[in-house]
PDB file of N, CA and C in Angstrom:
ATOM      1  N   UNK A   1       0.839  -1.177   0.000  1.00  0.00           N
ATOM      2  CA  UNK A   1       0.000   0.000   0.000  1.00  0.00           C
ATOM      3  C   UNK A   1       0.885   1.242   0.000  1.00  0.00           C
ATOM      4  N   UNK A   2       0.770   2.301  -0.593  1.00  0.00           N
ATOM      5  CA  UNK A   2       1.404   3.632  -0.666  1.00  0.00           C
ATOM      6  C   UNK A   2       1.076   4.398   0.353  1.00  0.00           C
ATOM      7  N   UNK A   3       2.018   5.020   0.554  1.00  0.00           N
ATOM      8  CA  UNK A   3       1.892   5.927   1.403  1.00  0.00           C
ATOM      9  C   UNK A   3       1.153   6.984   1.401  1.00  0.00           C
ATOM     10  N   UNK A   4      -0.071   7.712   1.949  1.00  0.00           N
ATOM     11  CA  UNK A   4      -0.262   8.806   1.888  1.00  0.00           C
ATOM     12  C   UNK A   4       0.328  10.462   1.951  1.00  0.00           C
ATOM     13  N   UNK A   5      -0.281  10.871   0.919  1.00  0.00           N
ATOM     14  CA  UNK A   5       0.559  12.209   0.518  1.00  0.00           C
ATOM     15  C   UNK A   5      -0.618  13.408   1.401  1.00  0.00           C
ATOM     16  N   UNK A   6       0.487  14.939   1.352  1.00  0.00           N
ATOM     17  CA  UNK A   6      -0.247  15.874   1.573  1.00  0.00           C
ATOM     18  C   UNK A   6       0.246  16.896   0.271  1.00  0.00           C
ATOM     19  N   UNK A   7      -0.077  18.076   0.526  1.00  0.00           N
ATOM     20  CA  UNK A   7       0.118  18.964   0.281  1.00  0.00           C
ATOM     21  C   UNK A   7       1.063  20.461   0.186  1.00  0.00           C
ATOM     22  N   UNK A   8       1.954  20.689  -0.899  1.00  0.00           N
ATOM     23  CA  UNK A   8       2.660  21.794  -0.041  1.00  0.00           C
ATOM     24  C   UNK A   8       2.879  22.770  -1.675  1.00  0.00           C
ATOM     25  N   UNK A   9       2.875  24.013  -1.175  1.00  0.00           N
ATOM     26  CA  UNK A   9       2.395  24.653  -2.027  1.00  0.00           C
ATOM     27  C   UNK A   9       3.791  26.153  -1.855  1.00  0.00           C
ATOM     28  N   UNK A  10       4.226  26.337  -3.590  1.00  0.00           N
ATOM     29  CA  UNK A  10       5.484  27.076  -3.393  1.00  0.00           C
ATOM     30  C   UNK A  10       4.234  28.711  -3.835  1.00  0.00           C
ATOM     31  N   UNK A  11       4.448  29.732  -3.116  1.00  0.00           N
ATOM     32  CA  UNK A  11       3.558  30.419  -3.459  1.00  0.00           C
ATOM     33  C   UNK A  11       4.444  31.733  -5.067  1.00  0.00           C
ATOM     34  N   UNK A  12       5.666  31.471  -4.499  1.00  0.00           N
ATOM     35  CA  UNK A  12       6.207  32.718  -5.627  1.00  0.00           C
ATOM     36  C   UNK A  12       6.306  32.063  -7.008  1.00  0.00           C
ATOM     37  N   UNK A  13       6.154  30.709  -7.478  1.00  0.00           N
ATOM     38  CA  UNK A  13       6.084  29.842  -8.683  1.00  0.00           C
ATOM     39  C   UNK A  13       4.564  29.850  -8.885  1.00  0.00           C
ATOM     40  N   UNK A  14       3.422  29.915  -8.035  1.00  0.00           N
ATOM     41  CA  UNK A  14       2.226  28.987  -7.960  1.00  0.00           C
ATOM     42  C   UNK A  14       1.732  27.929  -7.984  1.00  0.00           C
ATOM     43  N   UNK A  15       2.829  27.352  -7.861  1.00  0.00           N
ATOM     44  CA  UNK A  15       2.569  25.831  -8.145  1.00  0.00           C
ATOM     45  C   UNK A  15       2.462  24.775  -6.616  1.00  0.00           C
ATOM     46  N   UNK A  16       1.818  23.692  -6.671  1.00  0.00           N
ATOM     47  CA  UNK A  16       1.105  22.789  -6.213  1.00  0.00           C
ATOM     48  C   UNK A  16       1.938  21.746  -5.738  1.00  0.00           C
ATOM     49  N   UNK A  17       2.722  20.877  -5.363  1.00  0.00           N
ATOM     50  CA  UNK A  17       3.317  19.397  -4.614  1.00  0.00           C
ATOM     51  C   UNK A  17       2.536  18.493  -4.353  1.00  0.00           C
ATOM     52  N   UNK A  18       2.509  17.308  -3.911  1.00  0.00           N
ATOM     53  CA  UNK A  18       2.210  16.279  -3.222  1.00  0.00           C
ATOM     54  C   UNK A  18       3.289  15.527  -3.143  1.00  0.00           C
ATOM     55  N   UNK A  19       3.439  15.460  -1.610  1.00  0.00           N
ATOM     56  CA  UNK A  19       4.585  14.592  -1.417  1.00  0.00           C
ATOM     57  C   UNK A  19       4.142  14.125   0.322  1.00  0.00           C
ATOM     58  N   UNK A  20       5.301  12.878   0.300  1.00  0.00           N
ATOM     59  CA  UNK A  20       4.585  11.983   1.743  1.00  0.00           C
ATOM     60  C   UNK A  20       4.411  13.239   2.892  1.00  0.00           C
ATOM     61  N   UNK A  21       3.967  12.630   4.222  1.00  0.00           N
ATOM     62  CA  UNK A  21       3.766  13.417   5.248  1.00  0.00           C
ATOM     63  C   UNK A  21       4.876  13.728   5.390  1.00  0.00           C
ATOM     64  N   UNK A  22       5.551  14.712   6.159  1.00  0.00           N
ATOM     65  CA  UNK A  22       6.750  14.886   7.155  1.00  0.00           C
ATOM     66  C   UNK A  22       7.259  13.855   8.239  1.00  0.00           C
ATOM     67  N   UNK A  23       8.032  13.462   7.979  1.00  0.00           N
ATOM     68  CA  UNK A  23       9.122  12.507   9.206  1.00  0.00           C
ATOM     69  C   UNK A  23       9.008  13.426  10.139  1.00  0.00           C
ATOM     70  N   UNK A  24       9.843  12.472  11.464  1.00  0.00           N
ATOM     71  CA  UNK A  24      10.364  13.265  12.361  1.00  0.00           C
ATOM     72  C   UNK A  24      11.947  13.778  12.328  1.00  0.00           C
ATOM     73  N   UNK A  25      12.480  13.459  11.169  1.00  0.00           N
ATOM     74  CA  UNK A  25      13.607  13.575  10.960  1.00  0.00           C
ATOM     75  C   UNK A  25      13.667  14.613   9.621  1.00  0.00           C
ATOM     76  N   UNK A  26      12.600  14.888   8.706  1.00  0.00           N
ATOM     77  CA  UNK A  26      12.238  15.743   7.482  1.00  0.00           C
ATOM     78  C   UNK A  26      13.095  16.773   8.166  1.00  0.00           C
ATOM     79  N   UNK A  27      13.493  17.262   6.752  1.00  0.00           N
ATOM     80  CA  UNK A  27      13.975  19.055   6.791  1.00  0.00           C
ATOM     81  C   UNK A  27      13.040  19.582   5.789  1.00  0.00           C
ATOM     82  N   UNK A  28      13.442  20.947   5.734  1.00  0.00           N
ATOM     83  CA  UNK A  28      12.296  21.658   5.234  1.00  0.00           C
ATOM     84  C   UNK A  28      12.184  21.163   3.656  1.00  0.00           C
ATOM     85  N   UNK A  29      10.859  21.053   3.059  1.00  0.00           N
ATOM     86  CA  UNK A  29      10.878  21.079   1.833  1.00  0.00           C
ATOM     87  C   UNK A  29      11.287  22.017   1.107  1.00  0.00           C
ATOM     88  N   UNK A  30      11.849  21.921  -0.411  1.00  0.00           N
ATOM     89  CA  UNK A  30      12.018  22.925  -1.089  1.00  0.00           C
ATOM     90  C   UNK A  30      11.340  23.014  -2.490  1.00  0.00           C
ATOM     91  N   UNK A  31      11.203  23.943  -3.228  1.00  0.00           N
ATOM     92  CA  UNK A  31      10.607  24.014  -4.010  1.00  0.00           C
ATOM     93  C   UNK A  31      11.723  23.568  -5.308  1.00  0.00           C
ATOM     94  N   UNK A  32      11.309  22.631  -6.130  1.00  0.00           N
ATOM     95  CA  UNK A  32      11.814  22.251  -7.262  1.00  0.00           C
ATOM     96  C   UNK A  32      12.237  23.320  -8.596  1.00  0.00           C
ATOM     97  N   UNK A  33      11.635  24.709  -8.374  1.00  0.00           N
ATOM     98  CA  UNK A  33      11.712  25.265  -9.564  1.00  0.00           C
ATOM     99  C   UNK A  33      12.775  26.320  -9.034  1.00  0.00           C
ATOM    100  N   UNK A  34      12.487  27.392  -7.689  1.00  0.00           N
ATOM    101  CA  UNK A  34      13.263  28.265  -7.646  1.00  0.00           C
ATOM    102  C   UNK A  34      13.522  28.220  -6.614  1.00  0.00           C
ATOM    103  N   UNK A  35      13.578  27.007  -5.537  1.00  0.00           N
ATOM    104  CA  UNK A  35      14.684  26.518  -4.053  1.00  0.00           C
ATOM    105  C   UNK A  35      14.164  27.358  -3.231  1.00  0.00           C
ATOM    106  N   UNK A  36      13.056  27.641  -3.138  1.00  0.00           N
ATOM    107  CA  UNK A  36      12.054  28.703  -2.035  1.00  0.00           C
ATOM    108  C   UNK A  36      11.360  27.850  -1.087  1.00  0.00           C
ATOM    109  N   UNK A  37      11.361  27.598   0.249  1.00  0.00           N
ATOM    110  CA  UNK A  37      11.439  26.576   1.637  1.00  0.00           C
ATOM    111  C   UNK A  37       9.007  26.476   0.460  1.00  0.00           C
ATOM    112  N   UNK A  38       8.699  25.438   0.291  1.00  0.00           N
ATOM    113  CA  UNK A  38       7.555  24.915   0.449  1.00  0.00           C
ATOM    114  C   UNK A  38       6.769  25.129   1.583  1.00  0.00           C
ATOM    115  N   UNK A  39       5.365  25.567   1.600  1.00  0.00           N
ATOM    116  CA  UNK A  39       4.500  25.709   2.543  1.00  0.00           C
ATOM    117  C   UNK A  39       3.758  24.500   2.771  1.00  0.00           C
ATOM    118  N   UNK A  40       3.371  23.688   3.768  1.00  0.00           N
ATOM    119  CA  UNK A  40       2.956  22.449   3.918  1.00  0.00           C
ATOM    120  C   UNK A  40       1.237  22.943   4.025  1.00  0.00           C
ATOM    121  N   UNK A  41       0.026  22.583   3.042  1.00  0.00           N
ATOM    122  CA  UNK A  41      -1.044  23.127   3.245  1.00  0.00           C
ATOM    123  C   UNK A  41      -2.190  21.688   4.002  1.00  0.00           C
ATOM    124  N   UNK A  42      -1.469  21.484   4.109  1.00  0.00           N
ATOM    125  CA  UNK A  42      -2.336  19.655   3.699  1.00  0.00           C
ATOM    126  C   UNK A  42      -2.905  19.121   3.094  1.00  0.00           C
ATOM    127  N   UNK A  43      -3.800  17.703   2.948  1.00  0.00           N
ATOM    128  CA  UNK A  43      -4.273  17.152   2.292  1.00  0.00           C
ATOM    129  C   UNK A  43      -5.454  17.458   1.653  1.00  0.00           C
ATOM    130  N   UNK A  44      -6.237  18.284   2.152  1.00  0.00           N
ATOM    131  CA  UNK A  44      -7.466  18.150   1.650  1.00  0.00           C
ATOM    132  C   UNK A  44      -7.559  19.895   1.052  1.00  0.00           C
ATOM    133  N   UNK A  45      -6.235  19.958   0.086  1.00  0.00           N
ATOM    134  CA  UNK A  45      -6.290  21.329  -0.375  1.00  0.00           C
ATOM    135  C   UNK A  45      -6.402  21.263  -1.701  1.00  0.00           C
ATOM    136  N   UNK A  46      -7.166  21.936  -2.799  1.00  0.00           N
ATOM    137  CA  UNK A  46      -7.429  22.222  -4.336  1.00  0.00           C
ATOM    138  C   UNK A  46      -6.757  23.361  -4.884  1.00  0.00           C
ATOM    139  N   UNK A  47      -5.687  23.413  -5.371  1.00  0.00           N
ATOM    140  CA  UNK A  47      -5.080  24.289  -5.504  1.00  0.00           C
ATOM    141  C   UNK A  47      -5.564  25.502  -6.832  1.00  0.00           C
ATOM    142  N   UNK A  48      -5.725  26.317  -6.892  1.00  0.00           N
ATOM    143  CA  UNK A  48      -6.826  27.059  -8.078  1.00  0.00           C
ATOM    144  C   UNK A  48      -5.410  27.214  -8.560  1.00  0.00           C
ATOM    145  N   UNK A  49      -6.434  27.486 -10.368  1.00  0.00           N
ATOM    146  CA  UNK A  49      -4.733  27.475 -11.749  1.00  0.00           C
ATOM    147  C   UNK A  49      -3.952  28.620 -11.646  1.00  0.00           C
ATOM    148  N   UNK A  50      -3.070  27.851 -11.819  1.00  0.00           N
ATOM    149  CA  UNK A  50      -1.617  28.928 -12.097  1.00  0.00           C
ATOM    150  C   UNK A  50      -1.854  30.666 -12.614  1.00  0.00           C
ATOM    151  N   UNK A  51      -2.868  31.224 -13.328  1.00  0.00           N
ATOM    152  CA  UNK A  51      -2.719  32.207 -14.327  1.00  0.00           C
ATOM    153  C   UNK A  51      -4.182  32.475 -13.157  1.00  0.00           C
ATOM    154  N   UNK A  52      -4.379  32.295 -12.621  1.00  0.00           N
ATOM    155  CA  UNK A  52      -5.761  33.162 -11.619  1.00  0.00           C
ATOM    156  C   UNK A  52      -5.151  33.742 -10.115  1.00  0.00           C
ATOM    157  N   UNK A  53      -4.629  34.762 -10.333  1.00  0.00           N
ATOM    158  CA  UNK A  53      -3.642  35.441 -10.003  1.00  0.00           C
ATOM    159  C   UNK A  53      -4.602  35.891  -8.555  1.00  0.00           C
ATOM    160  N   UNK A  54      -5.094  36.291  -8.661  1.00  0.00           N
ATOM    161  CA  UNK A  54      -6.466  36.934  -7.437  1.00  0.00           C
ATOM    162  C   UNK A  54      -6.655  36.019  -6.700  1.00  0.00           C
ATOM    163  N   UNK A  55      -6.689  34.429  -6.999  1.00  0.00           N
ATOM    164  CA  UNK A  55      -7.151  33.285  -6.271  1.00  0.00           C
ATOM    165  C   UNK A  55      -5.820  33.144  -5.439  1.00  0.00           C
ATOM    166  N   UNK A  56      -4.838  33.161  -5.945  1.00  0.00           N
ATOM    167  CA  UNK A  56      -3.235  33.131  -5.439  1.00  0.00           C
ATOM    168  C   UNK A  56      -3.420  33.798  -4.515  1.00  0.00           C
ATOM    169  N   UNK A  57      -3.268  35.234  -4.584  1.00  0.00           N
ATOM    170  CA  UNK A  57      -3.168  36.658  -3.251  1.00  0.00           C
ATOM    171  C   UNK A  57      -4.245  36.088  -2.494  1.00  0.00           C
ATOM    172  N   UNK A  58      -5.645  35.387  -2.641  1.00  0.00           N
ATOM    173  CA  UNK A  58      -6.358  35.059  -1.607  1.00  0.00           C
ATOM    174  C   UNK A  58      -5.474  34.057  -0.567  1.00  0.00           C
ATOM    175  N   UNK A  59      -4.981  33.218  -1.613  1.00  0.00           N
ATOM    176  CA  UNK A  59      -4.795  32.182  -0.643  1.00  0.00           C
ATOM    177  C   UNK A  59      -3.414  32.195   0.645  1.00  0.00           C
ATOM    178  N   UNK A  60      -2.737  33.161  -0.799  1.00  0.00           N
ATOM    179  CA  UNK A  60      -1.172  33.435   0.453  1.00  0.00           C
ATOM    180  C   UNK A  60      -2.097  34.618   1.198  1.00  0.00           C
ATOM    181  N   UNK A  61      -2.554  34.950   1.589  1.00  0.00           N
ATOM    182  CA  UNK A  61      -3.284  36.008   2.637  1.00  0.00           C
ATOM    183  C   UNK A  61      -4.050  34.943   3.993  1.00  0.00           C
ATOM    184  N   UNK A  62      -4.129  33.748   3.323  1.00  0.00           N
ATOM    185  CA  UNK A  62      -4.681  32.225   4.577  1.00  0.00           C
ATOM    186  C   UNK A  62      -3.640  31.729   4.806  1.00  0.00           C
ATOM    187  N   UNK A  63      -2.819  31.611   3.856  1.00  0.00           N
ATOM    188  CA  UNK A  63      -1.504  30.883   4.619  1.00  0.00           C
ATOM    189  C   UNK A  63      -0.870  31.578   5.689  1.00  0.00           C
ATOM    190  N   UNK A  64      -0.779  32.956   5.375  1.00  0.00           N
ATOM    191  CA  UNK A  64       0.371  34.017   6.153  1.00  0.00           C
ATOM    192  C   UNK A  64      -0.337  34.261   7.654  1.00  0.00           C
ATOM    193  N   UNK A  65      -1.846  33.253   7.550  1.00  0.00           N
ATOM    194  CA  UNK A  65      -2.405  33.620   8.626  1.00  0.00           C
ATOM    195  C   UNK A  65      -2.533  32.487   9.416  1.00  0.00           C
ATOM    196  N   UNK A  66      -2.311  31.461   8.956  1.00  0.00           N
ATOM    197  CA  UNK A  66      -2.241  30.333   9.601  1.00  0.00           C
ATOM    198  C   UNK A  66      -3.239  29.210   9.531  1.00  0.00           C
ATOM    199  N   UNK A  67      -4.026  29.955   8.468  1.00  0.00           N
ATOM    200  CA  UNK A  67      -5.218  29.013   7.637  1.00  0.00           C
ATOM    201  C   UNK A  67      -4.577  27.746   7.065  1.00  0.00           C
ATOM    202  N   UNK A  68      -4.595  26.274   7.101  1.00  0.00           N
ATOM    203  CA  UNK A  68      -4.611  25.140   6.375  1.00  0.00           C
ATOM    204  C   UNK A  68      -5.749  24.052   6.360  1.00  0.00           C
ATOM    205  N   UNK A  69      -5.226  23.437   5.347  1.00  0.00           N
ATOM    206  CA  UNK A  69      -6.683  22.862   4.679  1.00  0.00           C
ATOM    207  C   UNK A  69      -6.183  20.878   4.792  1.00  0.00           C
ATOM    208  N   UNK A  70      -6.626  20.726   6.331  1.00  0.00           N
ATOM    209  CA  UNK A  70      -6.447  19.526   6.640  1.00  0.00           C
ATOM    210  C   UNK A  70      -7.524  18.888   6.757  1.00  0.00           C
ATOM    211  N   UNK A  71      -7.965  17.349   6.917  1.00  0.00           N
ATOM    212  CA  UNK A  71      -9.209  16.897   6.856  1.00  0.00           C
ATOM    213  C   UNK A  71      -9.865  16.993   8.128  1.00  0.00           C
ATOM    214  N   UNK A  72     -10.922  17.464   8.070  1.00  0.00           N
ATOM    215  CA  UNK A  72     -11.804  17.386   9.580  1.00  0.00           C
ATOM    216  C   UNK A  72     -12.072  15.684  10.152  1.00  0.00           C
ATOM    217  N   UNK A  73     -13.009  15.604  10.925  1.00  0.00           N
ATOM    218  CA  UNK A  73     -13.039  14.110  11.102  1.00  0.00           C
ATOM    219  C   UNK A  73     -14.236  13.717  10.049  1.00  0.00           C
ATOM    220  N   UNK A  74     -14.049  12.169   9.967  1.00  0.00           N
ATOM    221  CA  UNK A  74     -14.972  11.673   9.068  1.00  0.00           C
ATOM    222  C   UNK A  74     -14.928  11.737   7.600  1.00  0.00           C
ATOM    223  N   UNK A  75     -13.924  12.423   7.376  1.00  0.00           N
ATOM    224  CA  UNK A  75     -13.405  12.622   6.360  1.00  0.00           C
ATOM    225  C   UNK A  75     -14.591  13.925   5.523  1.00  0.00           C
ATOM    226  N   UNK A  76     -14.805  14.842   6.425  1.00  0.00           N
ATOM    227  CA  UNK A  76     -15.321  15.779   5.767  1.00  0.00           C
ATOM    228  C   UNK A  76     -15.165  17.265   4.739  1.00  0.00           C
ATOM    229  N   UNK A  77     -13.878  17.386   4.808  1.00  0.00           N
ATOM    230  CA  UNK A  77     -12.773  18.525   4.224  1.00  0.00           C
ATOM    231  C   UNK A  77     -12.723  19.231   5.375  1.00  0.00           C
ATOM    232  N   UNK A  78     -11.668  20.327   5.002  1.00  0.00           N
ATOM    233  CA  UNK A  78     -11.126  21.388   5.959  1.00  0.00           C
ATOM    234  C   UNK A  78     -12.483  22.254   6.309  1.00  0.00           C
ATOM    235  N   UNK A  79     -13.833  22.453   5.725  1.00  0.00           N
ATOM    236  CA  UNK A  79     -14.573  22.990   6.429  1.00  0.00           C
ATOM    237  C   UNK A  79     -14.701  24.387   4.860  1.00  0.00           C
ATOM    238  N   UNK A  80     -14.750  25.464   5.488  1.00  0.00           N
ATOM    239  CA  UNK A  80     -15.220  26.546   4.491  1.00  0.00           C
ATOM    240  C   UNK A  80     -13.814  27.321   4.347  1.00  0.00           C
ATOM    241  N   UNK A  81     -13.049  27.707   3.343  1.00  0.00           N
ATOM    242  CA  UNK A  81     -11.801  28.561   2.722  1.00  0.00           C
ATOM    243  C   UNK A  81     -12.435  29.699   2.231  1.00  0.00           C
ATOM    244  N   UNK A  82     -11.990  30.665   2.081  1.00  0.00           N
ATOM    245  CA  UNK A  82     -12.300  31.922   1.404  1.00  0.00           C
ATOM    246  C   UNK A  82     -11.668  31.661  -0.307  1.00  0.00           C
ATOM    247  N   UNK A  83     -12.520  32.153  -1.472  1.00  0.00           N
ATOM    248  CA  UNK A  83     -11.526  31.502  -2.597  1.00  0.00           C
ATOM    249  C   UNK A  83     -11.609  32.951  -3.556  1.00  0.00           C
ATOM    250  N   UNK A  84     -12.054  34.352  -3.087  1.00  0.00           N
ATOM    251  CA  UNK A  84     -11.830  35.381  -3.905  1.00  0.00           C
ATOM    252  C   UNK A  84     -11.026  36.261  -2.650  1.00  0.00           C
ATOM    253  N   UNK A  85     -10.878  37.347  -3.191  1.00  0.00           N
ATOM    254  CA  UNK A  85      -9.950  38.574  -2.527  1.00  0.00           C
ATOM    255  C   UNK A  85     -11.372  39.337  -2.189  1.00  0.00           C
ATOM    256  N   UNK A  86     -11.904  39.432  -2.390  1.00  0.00           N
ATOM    257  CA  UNK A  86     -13.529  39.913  -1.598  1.00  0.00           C
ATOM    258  C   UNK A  86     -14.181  39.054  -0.549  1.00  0.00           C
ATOM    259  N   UNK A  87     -14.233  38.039  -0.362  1.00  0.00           N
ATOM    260  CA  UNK A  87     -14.572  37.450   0.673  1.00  0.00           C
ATOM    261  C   UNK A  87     -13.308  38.153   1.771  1.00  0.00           C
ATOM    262  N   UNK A  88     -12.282  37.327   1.545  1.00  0.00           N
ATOM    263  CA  UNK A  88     -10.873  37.604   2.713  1.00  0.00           C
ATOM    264  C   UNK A  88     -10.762  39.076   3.209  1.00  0.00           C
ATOM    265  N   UNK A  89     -11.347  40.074   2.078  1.00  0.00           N
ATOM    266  CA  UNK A  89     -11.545  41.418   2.684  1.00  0.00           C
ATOM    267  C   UNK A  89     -12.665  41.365   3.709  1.00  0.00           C
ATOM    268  N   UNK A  90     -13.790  40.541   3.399  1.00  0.00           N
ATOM    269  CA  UNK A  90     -15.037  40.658   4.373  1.00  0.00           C
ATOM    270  C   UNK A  90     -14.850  40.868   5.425  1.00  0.00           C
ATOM    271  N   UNK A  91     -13.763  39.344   5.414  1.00  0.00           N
ATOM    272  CA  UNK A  91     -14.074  38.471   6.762  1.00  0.00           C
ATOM    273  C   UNK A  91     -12.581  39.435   7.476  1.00  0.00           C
ATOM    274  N   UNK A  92     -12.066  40.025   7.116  1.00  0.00           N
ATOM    275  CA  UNK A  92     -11.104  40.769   7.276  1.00  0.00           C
ATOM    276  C   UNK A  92     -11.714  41.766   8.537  1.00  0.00           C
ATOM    277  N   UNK A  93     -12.559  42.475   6.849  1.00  0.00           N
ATOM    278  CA  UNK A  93     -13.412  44.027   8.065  1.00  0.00           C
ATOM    279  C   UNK A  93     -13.625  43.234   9.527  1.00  0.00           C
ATOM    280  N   UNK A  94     -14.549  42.466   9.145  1.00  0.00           N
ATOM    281  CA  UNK A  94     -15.079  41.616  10.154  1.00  0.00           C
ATOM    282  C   UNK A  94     -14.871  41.735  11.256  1.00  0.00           C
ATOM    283  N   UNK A  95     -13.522  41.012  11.228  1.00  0.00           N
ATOM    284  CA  UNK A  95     -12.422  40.742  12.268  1.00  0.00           C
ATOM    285  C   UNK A  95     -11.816  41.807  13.106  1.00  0.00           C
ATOM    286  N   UNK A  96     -11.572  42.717  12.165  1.00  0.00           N
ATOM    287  CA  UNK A  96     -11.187  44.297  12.585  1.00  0.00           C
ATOM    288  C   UNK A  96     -12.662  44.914  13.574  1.00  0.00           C
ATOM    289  N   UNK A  97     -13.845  44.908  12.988  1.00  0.00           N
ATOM    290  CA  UNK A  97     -14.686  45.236  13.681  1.00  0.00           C
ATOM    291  C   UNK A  97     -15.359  44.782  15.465  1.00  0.00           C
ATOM    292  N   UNK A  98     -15.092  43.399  15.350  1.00  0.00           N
ATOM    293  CA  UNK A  98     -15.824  42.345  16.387  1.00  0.00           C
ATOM    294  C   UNK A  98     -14.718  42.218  16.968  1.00  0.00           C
ATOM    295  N   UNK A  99     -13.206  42.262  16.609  1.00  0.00           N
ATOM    296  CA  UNK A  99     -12.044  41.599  17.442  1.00  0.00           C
ATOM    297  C   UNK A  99     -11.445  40.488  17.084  1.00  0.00           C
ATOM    298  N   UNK A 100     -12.353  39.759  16.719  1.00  0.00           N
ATOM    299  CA  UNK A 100     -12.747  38.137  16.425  1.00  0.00           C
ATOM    300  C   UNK A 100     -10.861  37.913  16.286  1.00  0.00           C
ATOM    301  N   UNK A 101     -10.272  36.782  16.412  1.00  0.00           N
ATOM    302  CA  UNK A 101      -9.060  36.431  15.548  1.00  0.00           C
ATOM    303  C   UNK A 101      -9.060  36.697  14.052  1.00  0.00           C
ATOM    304  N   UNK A 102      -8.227  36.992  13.356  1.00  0.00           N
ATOM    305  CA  UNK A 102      -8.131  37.114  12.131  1.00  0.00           C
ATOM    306  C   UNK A 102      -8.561  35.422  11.428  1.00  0.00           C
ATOM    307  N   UNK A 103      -7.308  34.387  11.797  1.00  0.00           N
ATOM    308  CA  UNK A 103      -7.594  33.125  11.445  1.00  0.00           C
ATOM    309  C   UNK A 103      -9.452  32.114  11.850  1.00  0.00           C
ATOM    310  N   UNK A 104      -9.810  33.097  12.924  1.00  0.00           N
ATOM    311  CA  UNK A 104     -11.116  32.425  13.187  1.00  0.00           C
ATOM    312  C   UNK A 104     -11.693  33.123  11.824  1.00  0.00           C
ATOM    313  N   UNK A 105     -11.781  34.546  11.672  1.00  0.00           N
ATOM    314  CA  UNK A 105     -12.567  35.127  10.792  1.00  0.00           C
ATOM    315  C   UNK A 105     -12.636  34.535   9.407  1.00  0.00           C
ATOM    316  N   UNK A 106     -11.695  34.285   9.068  1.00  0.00           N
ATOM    317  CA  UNK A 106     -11.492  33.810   7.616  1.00  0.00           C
ATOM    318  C   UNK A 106     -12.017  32.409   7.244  1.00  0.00           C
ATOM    319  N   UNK A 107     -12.380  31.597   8.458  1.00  0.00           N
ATOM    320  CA  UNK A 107     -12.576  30.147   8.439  1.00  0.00           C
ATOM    321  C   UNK A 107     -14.361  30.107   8.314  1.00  0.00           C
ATOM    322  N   UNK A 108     -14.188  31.576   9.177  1.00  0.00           N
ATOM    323  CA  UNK A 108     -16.074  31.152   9.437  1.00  0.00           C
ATOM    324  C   UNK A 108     -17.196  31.614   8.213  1.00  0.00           C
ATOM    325  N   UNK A 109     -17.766  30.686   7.676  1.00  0.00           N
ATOM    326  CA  UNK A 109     -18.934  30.282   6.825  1.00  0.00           C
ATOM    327  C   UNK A 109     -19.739  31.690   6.470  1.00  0.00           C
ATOM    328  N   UNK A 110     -20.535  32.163   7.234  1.00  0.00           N
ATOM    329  CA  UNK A 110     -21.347  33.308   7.217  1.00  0.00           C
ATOM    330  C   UNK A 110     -20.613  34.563   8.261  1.00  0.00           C
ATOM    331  N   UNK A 111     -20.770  35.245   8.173  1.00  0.00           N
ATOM    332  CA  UNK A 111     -20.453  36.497   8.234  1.00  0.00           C
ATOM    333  C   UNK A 111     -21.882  37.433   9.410  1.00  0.00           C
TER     334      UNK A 111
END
């Protein structure tokens, strides 16, 4: 049986990985094209195409926040992602307004 893969994502290329989990002995991944340390997003991440440039800035704006897209239980996905630069502003104001955490804000569904 193969090993299960996750996710890791080079954001200044745009491009996408799958490779095994992390050891306890792993060093950092690197990116194959321009040697930039890989972001580990996890498994249950869809990476939007290369040339949708807006979907990109959304997503490094979840990463830089500590947003990842691991499986919930039951195998249900990571739950709700923000996938335009208008939502992440929403949930942004949001956050700014109520206090809320930034990373709670961005995760939560309705507004």
């Amino acid at each position: 049986m193969a090993h299960a893969k996750t996710s890791y994502v080079c954001l200044p290329c745009r491009a996408s990985y799958k490779q095994p989990y992390p050891g306890r002995y792993d060093r950092e991944r690197i990116c194959p094209r321009c040697t930039a340390p890989l972001i580990h997003v996890g498994s249950a991440f869809a990476p939007p195409r290369r040339r949708d440039a807006a979907a990109w800035r959304a997503l490094s704006v979840l990463l830089h926040a500590g947003v990842r897209f691991h499986e919930g239980c039951c195998g249900d996905g990571p739950g709700y992602r923000p996938r335009t630069l208008r939502e992440v502003r929403e949930r942004m104001a949001y956050a700014r307004a109520t206090g809320e955490p930034f990373d709670r804000a961005l995760v939560r569904p309705e507004l």
